[in-house]
C-alpha atoms as a PDB file:
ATOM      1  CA  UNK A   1      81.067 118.866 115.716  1.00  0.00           C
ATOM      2  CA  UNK A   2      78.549 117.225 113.495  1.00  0.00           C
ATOM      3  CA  UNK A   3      78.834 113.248 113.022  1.00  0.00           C
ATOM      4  CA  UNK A   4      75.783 110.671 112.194  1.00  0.00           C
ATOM      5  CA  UNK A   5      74.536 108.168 115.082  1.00  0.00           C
ATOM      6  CA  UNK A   6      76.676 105.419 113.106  1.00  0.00           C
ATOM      7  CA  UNK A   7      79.743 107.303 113.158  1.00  0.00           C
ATOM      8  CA  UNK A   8      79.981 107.482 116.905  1.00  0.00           C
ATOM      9  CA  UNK A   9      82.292 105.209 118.696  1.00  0.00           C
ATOM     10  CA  UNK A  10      80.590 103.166 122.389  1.00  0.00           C
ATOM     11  CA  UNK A  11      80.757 105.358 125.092  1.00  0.00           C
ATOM     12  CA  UNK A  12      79.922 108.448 123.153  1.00  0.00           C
ATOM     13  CA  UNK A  13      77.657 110.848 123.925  1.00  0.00           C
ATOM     14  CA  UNK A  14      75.451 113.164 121.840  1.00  0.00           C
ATOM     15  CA  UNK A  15      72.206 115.691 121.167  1.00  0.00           C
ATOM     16  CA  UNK A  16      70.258 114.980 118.507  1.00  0.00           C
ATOM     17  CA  UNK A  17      70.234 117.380 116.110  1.00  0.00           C
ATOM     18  CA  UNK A  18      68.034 116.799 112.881  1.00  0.00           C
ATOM     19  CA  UNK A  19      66.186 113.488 111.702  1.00  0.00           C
ATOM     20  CA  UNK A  20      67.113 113.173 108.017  1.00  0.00           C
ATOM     21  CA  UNK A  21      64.520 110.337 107.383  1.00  0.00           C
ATOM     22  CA  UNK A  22      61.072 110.788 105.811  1.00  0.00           C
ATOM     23  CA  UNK A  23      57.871 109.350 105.841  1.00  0.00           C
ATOM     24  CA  UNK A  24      57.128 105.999 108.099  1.00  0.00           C
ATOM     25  CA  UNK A  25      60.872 105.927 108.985  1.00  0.00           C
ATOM     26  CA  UNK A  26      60.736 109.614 110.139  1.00  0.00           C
ATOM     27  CA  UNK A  27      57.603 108.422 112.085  1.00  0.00           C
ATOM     28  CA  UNK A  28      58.606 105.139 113.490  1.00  0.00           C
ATOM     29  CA  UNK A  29      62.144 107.209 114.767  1.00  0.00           C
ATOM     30  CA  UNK A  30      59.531 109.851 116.497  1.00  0.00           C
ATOM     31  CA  UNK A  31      57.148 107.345 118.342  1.00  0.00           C
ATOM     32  CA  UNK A  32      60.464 105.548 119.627  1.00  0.00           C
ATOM     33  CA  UNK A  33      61.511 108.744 121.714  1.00  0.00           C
ATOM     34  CA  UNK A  34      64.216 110.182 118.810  1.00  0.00           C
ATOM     35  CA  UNK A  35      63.815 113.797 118.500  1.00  0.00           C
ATOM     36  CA  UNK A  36      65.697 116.871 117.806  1.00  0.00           C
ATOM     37  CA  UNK A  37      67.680 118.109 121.221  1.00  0.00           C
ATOM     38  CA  UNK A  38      67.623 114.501 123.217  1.00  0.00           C
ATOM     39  CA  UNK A  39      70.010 112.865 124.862  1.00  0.00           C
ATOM     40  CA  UNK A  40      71.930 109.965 123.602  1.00  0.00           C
ATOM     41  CA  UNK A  41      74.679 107.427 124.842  1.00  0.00           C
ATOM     42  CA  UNK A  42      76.049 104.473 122.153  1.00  0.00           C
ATOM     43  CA  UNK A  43      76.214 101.456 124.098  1.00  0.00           C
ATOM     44  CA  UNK A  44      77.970  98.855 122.092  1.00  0.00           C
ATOM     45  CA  UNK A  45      77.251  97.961 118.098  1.00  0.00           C
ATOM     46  CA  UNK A  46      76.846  94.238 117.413  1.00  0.00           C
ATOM     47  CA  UNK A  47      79.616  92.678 116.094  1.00  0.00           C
ATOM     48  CA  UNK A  48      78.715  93.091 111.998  1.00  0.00           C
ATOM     49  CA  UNK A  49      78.354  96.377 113.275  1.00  0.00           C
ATOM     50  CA  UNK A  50      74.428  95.992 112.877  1.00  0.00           C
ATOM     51  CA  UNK A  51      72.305  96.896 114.890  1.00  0.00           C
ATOM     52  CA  UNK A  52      73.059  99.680 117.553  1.00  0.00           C
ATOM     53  CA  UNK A  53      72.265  99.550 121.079  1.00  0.00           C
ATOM     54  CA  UNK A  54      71.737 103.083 122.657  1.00  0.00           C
ATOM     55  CA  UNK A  55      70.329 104.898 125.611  1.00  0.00           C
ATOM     56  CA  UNK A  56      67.560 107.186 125.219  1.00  0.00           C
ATOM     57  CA  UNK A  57      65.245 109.161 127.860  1.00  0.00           C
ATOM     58  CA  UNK A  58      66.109 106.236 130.309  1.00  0.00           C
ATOM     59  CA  UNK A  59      65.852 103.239 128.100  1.00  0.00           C
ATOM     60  CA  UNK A  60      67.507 100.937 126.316  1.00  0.00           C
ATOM     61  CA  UNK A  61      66.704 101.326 122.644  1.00  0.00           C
ATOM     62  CA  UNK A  62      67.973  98.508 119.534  1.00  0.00           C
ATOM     63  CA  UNK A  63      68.165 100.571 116.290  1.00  0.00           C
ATOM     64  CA  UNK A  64      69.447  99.483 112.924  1.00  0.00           C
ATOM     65  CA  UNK A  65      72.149 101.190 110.950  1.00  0.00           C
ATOM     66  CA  UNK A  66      70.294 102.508 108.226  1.00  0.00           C
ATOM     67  CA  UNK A  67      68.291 104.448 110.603  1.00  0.00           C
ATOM     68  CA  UNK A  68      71.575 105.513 112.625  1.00  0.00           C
ATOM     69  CA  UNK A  69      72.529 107.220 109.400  1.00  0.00           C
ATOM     70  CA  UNK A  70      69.494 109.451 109.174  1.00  0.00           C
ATOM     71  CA  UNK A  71      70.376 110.885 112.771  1.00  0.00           C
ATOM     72  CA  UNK A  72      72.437 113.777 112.494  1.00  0.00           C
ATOM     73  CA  UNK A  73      74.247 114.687 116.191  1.00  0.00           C
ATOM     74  CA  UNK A  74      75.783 117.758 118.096  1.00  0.00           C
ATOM     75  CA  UNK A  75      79.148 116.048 119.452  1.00  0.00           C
ATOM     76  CA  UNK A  76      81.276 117.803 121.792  1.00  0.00           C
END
């Protein structure tokens, strides 16, 4: 099943599937480890619901939501 990084609930777990962002966004999501077929755990959303904590590769990353809804995810 197909669901963006911001419609996952904590706990969930997912592959990244495609980056719908372009230019410097695109870029900036890149450098910071997101790429097509990694890993990724939701930790917990702030309480506004902005931003995201997740785990990535090992780390803990802080993303906002507007980038969240550029990542498109394989959920099982």
């Amino acid at each position: 099943m197909e669901k963006y990084l911001n419609e996952l609930s904590p706990k969930a777990f997912g592959t990244v599937k495609k980056i719908l962002a372009e230019g410097k966004m695109k870029r900036r999501l890149y450098d910071m480890g997101v790429t097509p077929g990694v890993g990724i755990v939701v930790k917990k959303f702030a309480p506004m619901g902005d931003p995201i904590e997740i785990t990535i590769r090992g780390y803990e990353l802080t993303i906002r939501k507007s980038e969240a809804q550029t990542i498109l995810m394989e959920v099982k």
